[in-house]
C-alpha atoms as a PDB file:
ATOM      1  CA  UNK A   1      24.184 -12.780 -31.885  1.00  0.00           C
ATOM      2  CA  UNK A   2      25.094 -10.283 -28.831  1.00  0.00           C
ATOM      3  CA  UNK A   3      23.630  -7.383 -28.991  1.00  0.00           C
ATOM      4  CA  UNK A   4      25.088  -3.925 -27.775  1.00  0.00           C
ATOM      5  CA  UNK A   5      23.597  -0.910 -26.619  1.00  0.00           C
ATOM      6  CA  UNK A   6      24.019   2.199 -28.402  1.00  0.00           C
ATOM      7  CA  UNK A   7      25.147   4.991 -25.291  1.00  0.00           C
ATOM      8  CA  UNK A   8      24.804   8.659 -25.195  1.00  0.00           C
ATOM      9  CA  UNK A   9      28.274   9.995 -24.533  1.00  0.00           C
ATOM     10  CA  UNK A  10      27.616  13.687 -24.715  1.00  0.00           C
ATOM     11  CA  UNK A  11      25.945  16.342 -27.035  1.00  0.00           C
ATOM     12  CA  UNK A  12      27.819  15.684 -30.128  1.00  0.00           C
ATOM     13  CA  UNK A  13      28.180  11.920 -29.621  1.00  0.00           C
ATOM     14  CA  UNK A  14      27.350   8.243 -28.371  1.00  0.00           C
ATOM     15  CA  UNK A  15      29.334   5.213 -28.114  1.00  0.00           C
ATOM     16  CA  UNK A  16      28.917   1.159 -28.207  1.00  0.00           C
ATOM     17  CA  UNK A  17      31.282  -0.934 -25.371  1.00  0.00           C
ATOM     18  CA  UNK A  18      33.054  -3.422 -27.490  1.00  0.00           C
ATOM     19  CA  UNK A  19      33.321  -6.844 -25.559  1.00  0.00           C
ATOM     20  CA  UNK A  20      36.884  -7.148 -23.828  1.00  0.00           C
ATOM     21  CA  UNK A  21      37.067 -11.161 -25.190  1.00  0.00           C
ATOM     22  CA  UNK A  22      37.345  -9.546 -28.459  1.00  0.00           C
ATOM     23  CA  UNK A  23      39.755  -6.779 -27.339  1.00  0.00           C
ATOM     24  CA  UNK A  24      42.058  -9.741 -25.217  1.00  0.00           C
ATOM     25  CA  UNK A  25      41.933 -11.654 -28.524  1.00  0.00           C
ATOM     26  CA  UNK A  26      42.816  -8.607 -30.726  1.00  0.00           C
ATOM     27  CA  UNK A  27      46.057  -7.870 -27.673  1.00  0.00           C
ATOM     28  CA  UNK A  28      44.557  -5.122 -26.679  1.00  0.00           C
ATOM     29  CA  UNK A  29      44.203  -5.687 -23.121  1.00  0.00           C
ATOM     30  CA  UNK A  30      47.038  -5.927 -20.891  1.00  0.00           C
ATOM     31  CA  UNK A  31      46.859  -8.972 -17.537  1.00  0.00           C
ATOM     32  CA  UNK A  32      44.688  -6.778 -15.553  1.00  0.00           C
ATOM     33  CA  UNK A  33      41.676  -6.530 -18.119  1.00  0.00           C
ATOM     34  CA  UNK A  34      42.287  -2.943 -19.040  1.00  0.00           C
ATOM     35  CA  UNK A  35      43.631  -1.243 -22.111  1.00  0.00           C
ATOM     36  CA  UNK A  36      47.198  -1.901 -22.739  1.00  0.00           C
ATOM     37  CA  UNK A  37      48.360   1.608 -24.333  1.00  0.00           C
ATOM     38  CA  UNK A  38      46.389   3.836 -26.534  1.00  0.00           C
ATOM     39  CA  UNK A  39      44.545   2.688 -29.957  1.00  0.00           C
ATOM     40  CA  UNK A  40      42.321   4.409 -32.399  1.00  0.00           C
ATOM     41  CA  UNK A  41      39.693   2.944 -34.575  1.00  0.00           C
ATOM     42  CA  UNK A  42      38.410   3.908 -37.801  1.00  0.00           C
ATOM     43  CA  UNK A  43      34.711   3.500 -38.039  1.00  0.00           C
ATOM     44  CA  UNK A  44      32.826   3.925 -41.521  1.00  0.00           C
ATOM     45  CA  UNK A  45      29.514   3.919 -42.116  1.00  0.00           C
ATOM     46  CA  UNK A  46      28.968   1.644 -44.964  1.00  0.00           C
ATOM     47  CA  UNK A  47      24.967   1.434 -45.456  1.00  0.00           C
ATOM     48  CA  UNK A  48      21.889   1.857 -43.452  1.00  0.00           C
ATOM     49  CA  UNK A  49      22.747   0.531 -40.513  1.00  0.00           C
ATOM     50  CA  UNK A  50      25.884  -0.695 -41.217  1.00  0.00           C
ATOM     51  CA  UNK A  51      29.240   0.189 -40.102  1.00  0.00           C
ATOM     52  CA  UNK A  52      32.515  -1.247 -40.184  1.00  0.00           C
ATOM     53  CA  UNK A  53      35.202  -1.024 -37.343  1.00  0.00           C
ATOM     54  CA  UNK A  54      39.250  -0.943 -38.145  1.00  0.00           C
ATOM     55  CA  UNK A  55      41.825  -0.648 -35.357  1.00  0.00           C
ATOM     56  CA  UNK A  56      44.387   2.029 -37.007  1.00  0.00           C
ATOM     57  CA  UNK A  57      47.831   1.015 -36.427  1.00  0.00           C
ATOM     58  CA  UNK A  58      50.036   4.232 -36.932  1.00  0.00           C
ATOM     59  CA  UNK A  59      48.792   7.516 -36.963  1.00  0.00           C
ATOM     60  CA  UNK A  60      49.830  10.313 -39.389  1.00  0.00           C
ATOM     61  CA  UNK A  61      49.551  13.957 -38.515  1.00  0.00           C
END
């Protein structure tokens, strides 16, 4: 099992780096290694430390 670290990204938040085989294998990457466009991801805390991660497709305003 890899493990991530959890990061401080400012006052009101932290992040986790998601490794980029799983974002080439998901297309998210474009032939340089960096993100290809913009995504979101909807992340929902299911149970104590537990969370699940869903890239959102289309965005609704």
């Amino acid at each position: 099992m890899a493990l991530n670290k959890l990061r401080q990204l400012d006052q009101n938040s932290a992040g986790i780096t998601l490794p980029k085989d799983d974002l080439r294998i998901e297309g998210l990457l474009d032939e340089n290694g960096k993100l290809d466009g913009e995504h979101h991801v909807h992340i929902r805390h299911v149970d104590e430390g537990e969370w699940t991660l869903e890239l959102v497709e289309e965005i609704h305003s």
